[in-house]
PDB file of N, CA and C in Angstrom:
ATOM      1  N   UNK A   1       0.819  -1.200   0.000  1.00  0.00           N
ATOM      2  CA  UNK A   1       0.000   0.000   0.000  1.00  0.00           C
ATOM      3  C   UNK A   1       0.863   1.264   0.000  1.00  0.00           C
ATOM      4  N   UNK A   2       1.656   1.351   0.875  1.00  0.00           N
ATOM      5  CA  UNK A   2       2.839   2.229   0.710  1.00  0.00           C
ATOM      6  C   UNK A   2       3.847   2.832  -0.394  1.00  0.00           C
ATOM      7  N   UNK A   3       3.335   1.550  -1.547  1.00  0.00           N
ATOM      8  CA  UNK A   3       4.184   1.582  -2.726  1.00  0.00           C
ATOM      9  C   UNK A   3       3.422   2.947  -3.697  1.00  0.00           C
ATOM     10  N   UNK A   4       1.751   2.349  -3.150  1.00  0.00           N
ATOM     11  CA  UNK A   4       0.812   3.073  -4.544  1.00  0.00           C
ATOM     12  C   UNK A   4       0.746   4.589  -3.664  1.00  0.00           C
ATOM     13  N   UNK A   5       1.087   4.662  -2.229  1.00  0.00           N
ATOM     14  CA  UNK A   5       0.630   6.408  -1.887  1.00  0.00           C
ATOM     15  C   UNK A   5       1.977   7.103  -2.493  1.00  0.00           C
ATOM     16  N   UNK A   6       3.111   6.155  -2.182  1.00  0.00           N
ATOM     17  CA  UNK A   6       4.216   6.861  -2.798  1.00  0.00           C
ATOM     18  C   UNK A   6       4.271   7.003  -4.390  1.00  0.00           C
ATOM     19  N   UNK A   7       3.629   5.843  -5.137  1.00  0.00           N
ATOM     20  CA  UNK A   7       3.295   7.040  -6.358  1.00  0.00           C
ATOM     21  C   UNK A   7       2.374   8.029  -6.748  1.00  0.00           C
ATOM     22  N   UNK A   8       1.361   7.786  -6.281  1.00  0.00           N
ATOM     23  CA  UNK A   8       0.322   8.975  -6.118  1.00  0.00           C
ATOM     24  C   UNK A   8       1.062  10.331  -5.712  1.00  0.00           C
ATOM     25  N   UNK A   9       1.852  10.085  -4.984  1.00  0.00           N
ATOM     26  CA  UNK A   9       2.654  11.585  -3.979  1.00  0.00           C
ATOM     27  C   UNK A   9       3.295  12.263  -5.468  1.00  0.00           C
ATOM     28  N   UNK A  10       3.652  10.919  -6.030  1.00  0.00           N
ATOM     29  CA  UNK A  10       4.902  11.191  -7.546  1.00  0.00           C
ATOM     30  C   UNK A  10       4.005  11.891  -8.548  1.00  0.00           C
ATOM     31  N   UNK A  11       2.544  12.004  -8.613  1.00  0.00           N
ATOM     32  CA  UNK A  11       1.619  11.969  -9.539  1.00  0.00           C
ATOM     33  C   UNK A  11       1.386  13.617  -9.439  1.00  0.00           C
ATOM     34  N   UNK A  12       1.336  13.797  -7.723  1.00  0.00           N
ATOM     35  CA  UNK A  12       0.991  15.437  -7.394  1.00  0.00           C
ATOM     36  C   UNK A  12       2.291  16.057  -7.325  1.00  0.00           C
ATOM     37  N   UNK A  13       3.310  15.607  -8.061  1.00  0.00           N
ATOM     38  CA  UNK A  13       4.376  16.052  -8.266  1.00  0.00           C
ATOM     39  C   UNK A  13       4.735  16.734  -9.409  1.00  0.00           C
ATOM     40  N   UNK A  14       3.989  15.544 -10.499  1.00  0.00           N
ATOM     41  CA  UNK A  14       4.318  15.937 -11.670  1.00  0.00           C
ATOM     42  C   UNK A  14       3.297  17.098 -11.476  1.00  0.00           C
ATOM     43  N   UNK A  15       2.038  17.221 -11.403  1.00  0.00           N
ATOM     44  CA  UNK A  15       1.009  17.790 -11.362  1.00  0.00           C
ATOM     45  C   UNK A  15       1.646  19.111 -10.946  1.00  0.00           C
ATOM     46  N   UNK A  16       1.838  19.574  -9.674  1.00  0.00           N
ATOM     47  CA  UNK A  16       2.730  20.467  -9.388  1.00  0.00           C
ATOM     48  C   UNK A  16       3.667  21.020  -9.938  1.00  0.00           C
ATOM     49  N   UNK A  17       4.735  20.558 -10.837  1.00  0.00           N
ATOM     50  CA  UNK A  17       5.508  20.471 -11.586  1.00  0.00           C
ATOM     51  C   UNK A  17       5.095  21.834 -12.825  1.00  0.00           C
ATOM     52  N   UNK A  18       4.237  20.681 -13.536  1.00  0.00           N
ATOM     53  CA  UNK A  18       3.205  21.504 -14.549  1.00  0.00           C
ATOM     54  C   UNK A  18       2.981  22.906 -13.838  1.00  0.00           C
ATOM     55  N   UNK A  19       2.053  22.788 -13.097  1.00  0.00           N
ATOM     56  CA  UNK A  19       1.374  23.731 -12.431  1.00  0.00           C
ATOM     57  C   UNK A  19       2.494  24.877 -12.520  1.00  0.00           C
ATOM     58  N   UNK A  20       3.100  25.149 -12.075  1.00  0.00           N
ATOM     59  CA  UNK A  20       4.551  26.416 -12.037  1.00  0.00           C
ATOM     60  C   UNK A  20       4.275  26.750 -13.362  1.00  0.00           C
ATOM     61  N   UNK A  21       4.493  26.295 -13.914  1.00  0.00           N
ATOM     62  CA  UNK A  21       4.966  26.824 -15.680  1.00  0.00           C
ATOM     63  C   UNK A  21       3.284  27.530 -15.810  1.00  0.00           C
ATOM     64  N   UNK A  22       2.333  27.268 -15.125  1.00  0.00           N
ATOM     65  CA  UNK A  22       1.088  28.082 -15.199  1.00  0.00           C
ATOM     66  C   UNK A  22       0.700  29.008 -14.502  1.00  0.00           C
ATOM     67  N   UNK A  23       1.332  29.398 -13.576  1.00  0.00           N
ATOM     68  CA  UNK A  23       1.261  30.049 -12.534  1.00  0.00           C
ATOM     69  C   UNK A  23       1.828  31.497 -12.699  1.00  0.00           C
ATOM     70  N   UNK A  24       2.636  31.557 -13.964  1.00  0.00           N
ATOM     71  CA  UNK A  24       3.814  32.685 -14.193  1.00  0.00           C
ATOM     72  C   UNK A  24       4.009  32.865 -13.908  1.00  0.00           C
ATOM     73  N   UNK A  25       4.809  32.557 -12.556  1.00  0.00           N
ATOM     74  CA  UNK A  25       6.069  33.142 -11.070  1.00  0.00           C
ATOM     75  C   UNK A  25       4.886  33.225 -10.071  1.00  0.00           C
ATOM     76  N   UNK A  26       3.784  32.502 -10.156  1.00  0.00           N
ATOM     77  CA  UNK A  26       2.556  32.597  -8.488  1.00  0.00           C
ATOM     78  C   UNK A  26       2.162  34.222  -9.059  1.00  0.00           C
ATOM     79  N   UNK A  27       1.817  34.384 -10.301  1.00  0.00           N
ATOM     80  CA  UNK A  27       1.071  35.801 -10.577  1.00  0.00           C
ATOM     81  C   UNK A  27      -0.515  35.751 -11.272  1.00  0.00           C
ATOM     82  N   UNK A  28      -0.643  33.995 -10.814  1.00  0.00           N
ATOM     83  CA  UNK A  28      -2.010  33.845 -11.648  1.00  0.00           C
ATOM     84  C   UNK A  28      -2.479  32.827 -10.629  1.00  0.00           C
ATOM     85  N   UNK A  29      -3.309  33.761  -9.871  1.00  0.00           N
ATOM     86  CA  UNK A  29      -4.268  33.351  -8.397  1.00  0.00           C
ATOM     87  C   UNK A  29      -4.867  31.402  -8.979  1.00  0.00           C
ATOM     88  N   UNK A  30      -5.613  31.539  -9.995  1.00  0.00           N
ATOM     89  CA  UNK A  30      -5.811  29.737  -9.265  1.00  0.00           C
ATOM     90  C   UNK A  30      -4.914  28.770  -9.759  1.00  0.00           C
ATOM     91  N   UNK A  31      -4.260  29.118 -10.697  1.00  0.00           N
ATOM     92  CA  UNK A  31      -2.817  28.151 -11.097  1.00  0.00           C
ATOM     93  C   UNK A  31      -2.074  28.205  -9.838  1.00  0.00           C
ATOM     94  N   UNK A  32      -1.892  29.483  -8.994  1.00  0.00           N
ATOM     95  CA  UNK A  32      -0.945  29.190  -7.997  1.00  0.00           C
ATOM     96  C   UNK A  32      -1.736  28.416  -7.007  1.00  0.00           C
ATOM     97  N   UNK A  33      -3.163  28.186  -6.643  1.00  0.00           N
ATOM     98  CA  UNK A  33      -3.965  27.670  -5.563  1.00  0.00           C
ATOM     99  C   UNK A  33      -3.534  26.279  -5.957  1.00  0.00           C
ATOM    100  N   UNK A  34      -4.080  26.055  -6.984  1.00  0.00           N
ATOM    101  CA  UNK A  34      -3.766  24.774  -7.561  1.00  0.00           C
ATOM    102  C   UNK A  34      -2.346  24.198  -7.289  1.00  0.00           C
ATOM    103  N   UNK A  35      -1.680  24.383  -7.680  1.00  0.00           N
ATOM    104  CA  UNK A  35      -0.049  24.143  -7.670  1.00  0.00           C
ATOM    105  C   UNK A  35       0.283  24.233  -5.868  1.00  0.00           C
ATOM    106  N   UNK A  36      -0.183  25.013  -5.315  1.00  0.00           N
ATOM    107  CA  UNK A  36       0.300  24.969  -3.842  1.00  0.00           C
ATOM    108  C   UNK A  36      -0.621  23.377  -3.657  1.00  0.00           C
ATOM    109  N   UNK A  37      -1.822  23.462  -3.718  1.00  0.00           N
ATOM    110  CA  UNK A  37      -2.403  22.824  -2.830  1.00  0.00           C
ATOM    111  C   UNK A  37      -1.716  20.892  -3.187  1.00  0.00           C
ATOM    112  N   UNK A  38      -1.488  20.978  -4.792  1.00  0.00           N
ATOM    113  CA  UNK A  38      -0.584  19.857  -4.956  1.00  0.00           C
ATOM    114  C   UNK A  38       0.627  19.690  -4.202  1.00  0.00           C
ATOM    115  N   UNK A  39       1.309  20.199  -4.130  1.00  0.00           N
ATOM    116  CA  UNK A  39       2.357  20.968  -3.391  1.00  0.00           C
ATOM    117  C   UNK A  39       2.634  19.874  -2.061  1.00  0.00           C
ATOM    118  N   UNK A  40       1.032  20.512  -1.497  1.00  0.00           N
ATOM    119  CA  UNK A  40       0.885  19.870   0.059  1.00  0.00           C
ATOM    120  C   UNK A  40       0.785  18.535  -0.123  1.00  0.00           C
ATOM    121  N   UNK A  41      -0.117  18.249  -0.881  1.00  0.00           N
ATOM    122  CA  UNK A  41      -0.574  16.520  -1.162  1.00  0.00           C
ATOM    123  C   UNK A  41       0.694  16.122  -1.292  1.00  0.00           C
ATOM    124  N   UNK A  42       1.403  16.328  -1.973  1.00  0.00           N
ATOM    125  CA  UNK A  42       2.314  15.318  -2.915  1.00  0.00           C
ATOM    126  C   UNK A  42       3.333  15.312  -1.424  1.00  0.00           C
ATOM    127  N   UNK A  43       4.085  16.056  -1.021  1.00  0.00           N
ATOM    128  CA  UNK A  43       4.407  16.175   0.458  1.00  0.00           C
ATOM    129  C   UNK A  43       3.777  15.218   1.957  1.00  0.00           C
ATOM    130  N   UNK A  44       2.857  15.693   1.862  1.00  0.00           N
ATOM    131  CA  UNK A  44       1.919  14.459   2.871  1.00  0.00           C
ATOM    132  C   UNK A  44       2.099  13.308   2.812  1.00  0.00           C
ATOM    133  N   UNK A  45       1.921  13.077   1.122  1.00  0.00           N
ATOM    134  CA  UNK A  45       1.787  11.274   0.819  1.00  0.00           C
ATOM    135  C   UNK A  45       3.051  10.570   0.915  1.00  0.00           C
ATOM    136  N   UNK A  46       4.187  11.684   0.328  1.00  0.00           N
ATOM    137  CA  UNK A  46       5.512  11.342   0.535  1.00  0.00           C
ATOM    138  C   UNK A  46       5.755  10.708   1.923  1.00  0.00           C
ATOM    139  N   UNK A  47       5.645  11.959   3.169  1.00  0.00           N
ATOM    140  CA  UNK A  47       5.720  11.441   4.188  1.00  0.00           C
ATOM    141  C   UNK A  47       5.088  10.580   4.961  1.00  0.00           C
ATOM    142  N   UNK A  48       3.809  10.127   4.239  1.00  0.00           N
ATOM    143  CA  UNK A  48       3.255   9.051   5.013  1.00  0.00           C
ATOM    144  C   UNK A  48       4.006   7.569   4.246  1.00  0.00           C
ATOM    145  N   UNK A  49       4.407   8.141   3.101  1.00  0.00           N
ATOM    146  CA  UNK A  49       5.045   6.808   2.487  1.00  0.00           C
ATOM    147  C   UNK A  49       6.258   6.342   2.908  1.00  0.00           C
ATOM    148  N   UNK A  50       7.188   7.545   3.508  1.00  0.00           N
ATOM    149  CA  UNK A  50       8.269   7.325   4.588  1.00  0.00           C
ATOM    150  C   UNK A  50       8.031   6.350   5.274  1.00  0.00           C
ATOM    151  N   UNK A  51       6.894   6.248   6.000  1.00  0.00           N
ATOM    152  CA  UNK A  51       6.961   5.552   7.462  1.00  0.00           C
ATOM    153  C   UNK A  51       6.951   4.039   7.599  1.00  0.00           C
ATOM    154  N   UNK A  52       7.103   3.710   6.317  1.00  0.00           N
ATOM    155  CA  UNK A  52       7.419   2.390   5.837  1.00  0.00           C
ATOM    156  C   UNK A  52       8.250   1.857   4.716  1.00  0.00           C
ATOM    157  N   UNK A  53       8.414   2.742   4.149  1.00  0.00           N
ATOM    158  CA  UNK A  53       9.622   2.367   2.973  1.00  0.00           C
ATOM    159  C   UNK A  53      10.702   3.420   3.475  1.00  0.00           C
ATOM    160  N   UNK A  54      12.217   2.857   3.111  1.00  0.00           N
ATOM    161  CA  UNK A  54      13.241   3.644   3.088  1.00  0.00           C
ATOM    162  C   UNK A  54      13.563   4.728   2.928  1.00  0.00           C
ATOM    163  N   UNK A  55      13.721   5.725   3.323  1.00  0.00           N
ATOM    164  CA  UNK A  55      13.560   6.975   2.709  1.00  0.00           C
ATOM    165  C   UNK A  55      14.567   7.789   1.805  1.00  0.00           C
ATOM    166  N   UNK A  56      15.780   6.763   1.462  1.00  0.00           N
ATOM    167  CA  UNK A  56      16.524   7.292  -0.084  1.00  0.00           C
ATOM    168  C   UNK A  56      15.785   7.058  -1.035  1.00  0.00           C
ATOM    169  N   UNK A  57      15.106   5.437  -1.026  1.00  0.00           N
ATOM    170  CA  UNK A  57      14.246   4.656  -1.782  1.00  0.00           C
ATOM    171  C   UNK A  57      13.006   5.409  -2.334  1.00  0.00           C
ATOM    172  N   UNK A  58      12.490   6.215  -1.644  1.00  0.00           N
ATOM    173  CA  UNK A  58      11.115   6.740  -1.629  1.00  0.00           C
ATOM    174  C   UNK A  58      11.123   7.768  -2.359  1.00  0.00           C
ATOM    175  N   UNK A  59      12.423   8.740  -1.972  1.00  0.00           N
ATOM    176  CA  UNK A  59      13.074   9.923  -2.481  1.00  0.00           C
ATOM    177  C   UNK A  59      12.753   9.702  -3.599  1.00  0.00           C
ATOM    178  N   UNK A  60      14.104   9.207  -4.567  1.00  0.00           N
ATOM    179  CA  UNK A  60      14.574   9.093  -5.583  1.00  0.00           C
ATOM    180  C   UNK A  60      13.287   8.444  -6.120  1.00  0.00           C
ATOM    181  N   UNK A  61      12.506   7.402  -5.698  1.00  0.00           N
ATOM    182  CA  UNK A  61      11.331   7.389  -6.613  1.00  0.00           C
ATOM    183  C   UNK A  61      10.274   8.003  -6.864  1.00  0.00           C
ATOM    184  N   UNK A  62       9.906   9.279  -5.742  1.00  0.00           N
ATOM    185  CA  UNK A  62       9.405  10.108  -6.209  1.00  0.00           C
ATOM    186  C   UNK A  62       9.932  11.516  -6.541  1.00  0.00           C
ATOM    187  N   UNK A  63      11.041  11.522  -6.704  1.00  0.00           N
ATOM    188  CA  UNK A  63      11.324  12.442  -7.699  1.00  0.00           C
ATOM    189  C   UNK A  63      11.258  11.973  -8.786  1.00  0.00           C
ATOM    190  N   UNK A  64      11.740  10.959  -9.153  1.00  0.00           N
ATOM    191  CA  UNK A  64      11.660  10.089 -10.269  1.00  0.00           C
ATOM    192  C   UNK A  64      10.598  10.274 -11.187  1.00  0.00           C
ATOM    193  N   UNK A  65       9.628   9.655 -10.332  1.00  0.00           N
ATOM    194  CA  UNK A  65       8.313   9.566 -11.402  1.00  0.00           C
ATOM    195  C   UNK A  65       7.875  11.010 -11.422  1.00  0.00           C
ATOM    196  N   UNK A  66       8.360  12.156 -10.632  1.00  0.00           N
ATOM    197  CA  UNK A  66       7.851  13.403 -10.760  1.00  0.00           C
ATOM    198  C   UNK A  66       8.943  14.080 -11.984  1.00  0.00           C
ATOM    199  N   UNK A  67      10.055  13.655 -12.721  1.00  0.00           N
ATOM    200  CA  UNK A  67      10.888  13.775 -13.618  1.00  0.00           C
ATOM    201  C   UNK A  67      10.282  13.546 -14.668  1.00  0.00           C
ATOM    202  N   UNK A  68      10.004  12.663 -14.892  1.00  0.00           N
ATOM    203  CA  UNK A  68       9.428  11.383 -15.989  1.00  0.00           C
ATOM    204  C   UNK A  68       8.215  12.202 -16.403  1.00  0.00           C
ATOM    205  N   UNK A  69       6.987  12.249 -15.639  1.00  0.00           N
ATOM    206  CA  UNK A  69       6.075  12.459 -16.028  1.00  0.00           C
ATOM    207  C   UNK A  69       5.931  14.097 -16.180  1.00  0.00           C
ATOM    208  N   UNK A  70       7.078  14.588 -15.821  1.00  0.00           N
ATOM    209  CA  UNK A  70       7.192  16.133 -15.663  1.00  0.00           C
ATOM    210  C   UNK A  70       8.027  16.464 -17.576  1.00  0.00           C
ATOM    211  N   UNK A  71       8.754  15.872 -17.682  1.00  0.00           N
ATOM    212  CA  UNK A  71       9.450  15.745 -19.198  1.00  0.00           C
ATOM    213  C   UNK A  71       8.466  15.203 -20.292  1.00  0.00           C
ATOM    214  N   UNK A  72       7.919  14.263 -19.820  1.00  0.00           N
ATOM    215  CA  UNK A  72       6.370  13.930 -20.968  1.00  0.00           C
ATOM    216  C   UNK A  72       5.498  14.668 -20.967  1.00  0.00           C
ATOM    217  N   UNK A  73       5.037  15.551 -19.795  1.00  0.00           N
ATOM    218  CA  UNK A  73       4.157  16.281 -20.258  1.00  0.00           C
ATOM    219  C   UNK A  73       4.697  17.433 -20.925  1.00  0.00           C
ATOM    220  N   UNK A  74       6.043  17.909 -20.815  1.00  0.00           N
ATOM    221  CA  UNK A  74       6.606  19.071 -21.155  1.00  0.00           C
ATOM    222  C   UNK A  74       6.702  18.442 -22.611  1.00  0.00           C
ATOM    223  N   UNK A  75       7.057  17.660 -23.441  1.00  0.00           N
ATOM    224  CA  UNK A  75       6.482  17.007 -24.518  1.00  0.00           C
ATOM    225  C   UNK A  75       5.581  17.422 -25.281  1.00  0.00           C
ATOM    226  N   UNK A  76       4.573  17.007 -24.331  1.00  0.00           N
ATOM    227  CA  UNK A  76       3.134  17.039 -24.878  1.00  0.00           C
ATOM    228  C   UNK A  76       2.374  18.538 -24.441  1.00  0.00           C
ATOM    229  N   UNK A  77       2.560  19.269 -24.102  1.00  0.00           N
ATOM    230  CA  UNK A  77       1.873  20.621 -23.482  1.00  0.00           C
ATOM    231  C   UNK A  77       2.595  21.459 -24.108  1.00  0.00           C
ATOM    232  N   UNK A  78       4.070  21.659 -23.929  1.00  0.00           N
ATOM    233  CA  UNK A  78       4.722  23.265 -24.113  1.00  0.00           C
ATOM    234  C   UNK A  78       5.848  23.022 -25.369  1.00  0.00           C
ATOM    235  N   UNK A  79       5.876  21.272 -26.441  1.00  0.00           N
ATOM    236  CA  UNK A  79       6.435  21.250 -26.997  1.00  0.00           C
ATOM    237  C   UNK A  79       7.812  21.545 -27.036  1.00  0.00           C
ATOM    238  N   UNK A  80       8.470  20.631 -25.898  1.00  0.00           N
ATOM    239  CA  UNK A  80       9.420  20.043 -25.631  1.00  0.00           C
ATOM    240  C   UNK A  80      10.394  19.279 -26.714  1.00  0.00           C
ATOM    241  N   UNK A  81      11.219  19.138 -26.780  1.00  0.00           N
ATOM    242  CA  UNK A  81      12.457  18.603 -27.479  1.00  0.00           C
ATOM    243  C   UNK A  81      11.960  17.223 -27.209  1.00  0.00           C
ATOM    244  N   UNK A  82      12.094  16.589 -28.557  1.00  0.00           N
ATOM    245  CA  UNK A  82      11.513  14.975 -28.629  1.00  0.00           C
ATOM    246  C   UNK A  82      12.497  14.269 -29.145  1.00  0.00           C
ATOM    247  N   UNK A  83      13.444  14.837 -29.053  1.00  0.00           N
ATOM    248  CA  UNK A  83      14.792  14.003 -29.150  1.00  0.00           C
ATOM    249  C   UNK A  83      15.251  12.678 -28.574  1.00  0.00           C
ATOM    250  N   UNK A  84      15.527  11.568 -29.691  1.00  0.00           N
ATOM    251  CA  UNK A  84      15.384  10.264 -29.175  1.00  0.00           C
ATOM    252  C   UNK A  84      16.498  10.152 -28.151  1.00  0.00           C
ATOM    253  N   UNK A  85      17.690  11.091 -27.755  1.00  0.00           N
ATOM    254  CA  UNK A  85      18.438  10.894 -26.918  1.00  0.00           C
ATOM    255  C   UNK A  85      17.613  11.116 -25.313  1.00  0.00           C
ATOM    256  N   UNK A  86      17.044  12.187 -25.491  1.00  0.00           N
ATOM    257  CA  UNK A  86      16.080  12.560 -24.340  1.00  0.00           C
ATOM    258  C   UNK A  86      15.369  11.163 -24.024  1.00  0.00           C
ATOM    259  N   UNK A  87      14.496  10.563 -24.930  1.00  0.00           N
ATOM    260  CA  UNK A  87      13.746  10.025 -24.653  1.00  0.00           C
ATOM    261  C   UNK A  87      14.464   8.550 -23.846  1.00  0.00           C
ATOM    262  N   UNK A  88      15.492   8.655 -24.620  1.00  0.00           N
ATOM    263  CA  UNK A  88      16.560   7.660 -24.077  1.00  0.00           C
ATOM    264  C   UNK A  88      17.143   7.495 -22.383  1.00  0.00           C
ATOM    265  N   UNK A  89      17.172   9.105 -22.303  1.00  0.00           N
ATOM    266  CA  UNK A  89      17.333   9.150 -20.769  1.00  0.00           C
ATOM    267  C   UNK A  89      15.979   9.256 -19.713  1.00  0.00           C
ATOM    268  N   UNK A  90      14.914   9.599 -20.164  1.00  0.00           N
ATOM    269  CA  UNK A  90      13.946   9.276 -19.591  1.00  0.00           C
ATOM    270  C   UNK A  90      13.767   7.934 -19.322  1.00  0.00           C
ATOM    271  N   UNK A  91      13.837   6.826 -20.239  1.00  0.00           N
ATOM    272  CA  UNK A  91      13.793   5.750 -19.754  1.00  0.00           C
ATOM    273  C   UNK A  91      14.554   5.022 -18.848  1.00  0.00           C
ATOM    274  N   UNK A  92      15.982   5.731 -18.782  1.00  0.00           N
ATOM    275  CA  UNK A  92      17.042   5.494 -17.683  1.00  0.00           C
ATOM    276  C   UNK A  92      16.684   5.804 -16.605  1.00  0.00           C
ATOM    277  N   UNK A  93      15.871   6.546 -16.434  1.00  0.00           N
ATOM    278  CA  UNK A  93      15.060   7.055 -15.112  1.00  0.00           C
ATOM    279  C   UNK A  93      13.971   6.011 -15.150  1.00  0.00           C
ATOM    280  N   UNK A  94      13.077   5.804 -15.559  1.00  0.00           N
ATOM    281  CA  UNK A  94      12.360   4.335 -15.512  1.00  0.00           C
ATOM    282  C   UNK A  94      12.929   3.078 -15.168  1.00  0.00           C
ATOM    283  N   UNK A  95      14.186   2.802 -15.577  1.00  0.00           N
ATOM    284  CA  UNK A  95      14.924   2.030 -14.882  1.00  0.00           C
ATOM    285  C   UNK A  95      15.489   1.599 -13.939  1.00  0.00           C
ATOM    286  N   UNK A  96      16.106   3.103 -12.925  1.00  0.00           N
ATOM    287  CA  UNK A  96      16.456   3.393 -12.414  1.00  0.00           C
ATOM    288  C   UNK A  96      15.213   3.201 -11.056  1.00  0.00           C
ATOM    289  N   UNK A  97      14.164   3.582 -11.025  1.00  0.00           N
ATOM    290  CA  UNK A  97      12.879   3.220 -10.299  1.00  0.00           C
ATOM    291  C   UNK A  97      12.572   1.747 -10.328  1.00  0.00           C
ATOM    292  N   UNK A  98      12.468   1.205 -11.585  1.00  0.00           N
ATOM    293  CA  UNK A  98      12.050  -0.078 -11.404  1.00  0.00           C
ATOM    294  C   UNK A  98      13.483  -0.883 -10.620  1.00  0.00           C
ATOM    295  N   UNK A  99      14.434  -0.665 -10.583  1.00  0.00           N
ATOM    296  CA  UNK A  99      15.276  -1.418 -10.023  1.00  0.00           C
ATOM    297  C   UNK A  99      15.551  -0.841  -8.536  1.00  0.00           C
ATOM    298  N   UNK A 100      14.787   0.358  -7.910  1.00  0.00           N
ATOM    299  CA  UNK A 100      14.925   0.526  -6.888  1.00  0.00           C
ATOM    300  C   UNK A 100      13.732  -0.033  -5.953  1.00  0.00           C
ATOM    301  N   UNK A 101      12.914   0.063  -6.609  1.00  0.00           N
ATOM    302  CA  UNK A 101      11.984  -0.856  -6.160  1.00  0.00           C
ATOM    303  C   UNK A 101      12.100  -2.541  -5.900  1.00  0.00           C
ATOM    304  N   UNK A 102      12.559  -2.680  -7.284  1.00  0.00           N
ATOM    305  CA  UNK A 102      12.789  -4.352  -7.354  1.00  0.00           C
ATOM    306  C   UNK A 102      13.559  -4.624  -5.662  1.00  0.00           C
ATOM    307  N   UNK A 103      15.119  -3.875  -5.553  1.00  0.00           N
ATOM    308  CA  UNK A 103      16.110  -3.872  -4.834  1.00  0.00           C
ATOM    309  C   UNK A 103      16.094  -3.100  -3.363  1.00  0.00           C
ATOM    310  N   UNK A 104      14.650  -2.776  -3.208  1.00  0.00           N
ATOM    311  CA  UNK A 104      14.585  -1.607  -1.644  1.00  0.00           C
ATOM    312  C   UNK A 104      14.790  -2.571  -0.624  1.00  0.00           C
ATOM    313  N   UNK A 105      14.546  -4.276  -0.545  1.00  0.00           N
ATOM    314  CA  UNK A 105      14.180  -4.672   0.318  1.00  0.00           C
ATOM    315  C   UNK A 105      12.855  -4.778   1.055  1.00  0.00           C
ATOM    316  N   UNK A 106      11.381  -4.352   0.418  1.00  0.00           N
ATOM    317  CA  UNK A 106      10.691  -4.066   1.310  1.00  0.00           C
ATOM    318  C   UNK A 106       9.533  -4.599   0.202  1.00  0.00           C
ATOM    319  N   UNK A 107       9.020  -5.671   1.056  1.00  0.00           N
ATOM    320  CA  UNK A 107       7.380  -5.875  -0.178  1.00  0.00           C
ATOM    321  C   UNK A 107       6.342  -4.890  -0.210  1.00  0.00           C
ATOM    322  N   UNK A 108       4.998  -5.040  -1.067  1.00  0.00           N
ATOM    323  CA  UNK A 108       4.643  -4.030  -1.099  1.00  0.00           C
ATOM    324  C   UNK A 108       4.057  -3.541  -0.050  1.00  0.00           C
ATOM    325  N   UNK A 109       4.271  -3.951   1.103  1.00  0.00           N
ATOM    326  CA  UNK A 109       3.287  -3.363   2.300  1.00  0.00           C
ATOM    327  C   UNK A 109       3.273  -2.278   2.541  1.00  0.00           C
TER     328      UNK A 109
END
């Protein structure tokens, strides 16, 4: 259970993420409501996901998936560089998660 709040946390990350680039420096009242209030979530879930998984482990995977899904949407929204080298290292970051997971030591509890 710990596995799915810690990606959810990764989800209001990316979400957050986005959110900034809408916000124009926190000068556009509900992009910035929005973006804070992800902000908090993604924070919360993190730390409740601490209290059972490792917390380098947890880190790095939710920054991770907040990378990942933060570069795909920059892709797909603001027309991002689709360069197969990019795309190349995005998946190194997919890798990089799935093998920290595989390797945390900790089932999914």
């Amino acid at each position: 259970m710990h596995w799915i709040i810690l990606f959810v946390a990764g989800l209001f990350e990316v979400a957050w993420a986005i959110g900034l680039k809408y916000t124009e420096g926190f000068s556009k009242l509900w992009p910035s409501v929005f973006t804070i209030i992800c902000m908090i979530i993604s924070m919360a879930l993190l730390a409740y996901a601490v209290k059972q998984l490792p917390i380098g482990t947890a880190y790095a995977v939710w920054t991770g998936i907040g990378a990942i899904g933060t570069a795909v949407l920059g892709i797909i929204l603001f027309d991002e560089s689709k360069e197969l080298i990019r795309i190349f290292f995005i998946f190194l970051i997919i890798t990089g998660i799935v093998g920290l997971k595989i390797f945390s030591g900790h089932s999914s509890a």
